[in-house]
C-alpha atoms as a PDB file:
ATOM      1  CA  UNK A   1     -13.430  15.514   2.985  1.00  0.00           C
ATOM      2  CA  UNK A   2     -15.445  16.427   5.585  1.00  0.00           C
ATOM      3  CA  UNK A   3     -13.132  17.959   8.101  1.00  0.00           C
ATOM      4  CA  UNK A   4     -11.783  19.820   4.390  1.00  0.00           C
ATOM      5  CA  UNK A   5     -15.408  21.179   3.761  1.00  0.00           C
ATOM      6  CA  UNK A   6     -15.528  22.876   6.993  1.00  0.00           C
ATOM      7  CA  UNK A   7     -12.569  24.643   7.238  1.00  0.00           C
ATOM      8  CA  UNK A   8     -13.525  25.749   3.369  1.00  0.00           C
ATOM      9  CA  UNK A   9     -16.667  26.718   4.282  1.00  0.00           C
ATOM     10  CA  UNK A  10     -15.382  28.706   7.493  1.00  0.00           C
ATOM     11  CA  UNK A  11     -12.940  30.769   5.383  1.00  0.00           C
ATOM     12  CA  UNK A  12     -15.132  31.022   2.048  1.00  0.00           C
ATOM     13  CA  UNK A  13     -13.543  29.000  -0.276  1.00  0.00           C
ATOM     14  CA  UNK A  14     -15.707  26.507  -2.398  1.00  0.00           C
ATOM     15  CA  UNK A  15     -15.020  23.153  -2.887  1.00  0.00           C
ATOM     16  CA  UNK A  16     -18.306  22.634  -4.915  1.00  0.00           C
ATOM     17  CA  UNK A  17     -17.151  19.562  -7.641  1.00  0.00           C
ATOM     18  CA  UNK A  18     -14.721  18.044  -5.942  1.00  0.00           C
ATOM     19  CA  UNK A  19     -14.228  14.478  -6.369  1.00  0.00           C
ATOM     20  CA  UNK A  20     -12.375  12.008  -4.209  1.00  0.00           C
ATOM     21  CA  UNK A  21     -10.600   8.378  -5.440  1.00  0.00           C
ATOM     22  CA  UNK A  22      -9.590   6.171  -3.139  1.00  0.00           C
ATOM     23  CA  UNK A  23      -7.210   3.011  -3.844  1.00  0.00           C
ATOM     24  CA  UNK A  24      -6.493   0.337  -1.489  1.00  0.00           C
ATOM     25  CA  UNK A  25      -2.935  -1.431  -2.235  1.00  0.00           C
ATOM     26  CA  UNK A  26      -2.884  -4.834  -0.283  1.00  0.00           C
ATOM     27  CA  UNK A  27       0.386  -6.580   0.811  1.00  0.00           C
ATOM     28  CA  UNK A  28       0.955 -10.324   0.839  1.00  0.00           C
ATOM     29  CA  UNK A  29       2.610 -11.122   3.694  1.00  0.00           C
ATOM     30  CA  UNK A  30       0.659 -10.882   5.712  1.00  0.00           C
ATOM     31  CA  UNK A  31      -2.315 -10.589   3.643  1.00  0.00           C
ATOM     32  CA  UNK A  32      -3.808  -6.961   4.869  1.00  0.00           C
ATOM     33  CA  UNK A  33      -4.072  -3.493   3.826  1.00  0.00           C
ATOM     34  CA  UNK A  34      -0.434  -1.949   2.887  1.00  0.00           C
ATOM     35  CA  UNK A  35      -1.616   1.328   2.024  1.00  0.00           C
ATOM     36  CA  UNK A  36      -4.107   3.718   1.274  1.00  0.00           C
ATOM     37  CA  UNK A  37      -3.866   6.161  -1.491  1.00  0.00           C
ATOM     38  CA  UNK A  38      -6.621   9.171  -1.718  1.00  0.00           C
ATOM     39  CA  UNK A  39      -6.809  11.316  -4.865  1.00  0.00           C
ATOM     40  CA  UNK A  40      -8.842  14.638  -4.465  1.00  0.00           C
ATOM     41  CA  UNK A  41      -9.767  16.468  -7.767  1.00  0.00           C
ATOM     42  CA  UNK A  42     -10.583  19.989  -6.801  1.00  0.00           C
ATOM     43  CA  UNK A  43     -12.909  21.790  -9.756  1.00  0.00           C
ATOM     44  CA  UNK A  44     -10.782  24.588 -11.710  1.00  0.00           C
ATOM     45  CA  UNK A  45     -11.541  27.642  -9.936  1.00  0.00           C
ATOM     46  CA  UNK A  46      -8.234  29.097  -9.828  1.00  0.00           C
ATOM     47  CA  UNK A  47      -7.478  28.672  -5.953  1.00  0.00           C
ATOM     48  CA  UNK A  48      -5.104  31.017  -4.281  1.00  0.00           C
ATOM     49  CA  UNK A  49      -1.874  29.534  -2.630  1.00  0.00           C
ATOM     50  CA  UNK A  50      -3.279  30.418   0.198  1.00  0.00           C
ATOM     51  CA  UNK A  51      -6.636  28.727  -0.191  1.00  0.00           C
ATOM     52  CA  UNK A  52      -4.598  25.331  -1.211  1.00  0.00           C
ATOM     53  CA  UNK A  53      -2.695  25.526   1.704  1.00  0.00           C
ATOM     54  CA  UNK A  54      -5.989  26.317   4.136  1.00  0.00           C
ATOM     55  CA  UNK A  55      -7.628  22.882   2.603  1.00  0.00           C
ATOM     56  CA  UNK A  56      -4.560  20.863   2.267  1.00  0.00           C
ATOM     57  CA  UNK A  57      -3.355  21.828   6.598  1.00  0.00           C
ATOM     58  CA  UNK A  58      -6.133  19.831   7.750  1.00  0.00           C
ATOM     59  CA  UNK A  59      -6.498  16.973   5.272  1.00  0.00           C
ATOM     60  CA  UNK A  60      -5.723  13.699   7.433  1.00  0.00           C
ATOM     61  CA  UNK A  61      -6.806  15.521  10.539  1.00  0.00           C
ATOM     62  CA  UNK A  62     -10.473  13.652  10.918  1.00  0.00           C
ATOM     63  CA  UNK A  63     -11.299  10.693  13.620  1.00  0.00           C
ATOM     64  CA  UNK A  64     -10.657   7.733  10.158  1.00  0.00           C
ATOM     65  CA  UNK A  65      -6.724   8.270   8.938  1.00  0.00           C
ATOM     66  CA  UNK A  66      -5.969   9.037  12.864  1.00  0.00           C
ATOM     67  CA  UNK A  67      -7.901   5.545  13.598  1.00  0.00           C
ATOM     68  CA  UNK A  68      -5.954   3.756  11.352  1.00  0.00           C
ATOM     69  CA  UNK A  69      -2.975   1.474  12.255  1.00  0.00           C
ATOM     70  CA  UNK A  70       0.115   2.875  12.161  1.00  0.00           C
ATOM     71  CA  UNK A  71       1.703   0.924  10.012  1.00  0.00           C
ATOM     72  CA  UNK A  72      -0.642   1.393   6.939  1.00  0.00           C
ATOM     73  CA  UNK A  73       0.648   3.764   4.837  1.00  0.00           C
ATOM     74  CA  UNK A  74      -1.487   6.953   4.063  1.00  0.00           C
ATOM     75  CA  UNK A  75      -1.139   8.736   0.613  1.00  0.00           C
ATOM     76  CA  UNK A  76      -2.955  11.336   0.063  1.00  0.00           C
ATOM     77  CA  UNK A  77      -2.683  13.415  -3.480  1.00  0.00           C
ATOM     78  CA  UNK A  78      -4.154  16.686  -4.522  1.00  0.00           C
ATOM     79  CA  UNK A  79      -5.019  17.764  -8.061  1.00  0.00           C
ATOM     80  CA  UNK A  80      -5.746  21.524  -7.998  1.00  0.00           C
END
């Protein structure tokens, strides 16, 4: 959300209200972390295409889903 807030802010679009949910979906064998699914709710402000696709290019992009192991699966939804 962070890296998503910049790039907003640098090209004037506000993400004021948004909401994130994040789910963690475990696998048994082994037991560990199968995937990670992250919901953003973006207020109703009537975005632009354009705007979507600005926020949505760099979500992913930040130091955490690039740390991750590549084998955990990264979901990440958004609900314009």
């Amino acid at each position: 959300m962070t890296i998503m807030g910049i790039k907003a802010r640098d090209n004037n679009i506000d993400l004021k209200g948004t909401t994130v949910d994040v789910t963690k979906i475990m696998a048994s064998e082994p037991h560990r972390v199968a995937e990670i699914i992250v919901d953003f709710y973006f207020p109703k402000k009537n975005y632009s295409a354009e705007e979507k696709r600005i926020v949505e290019s760099v979500a992913g992009t930040s130091p955490v889903p690039l740390s991750l192991h590549p084998d955990l699966k990264q979901t990440i939804k958004f609900n314009w």
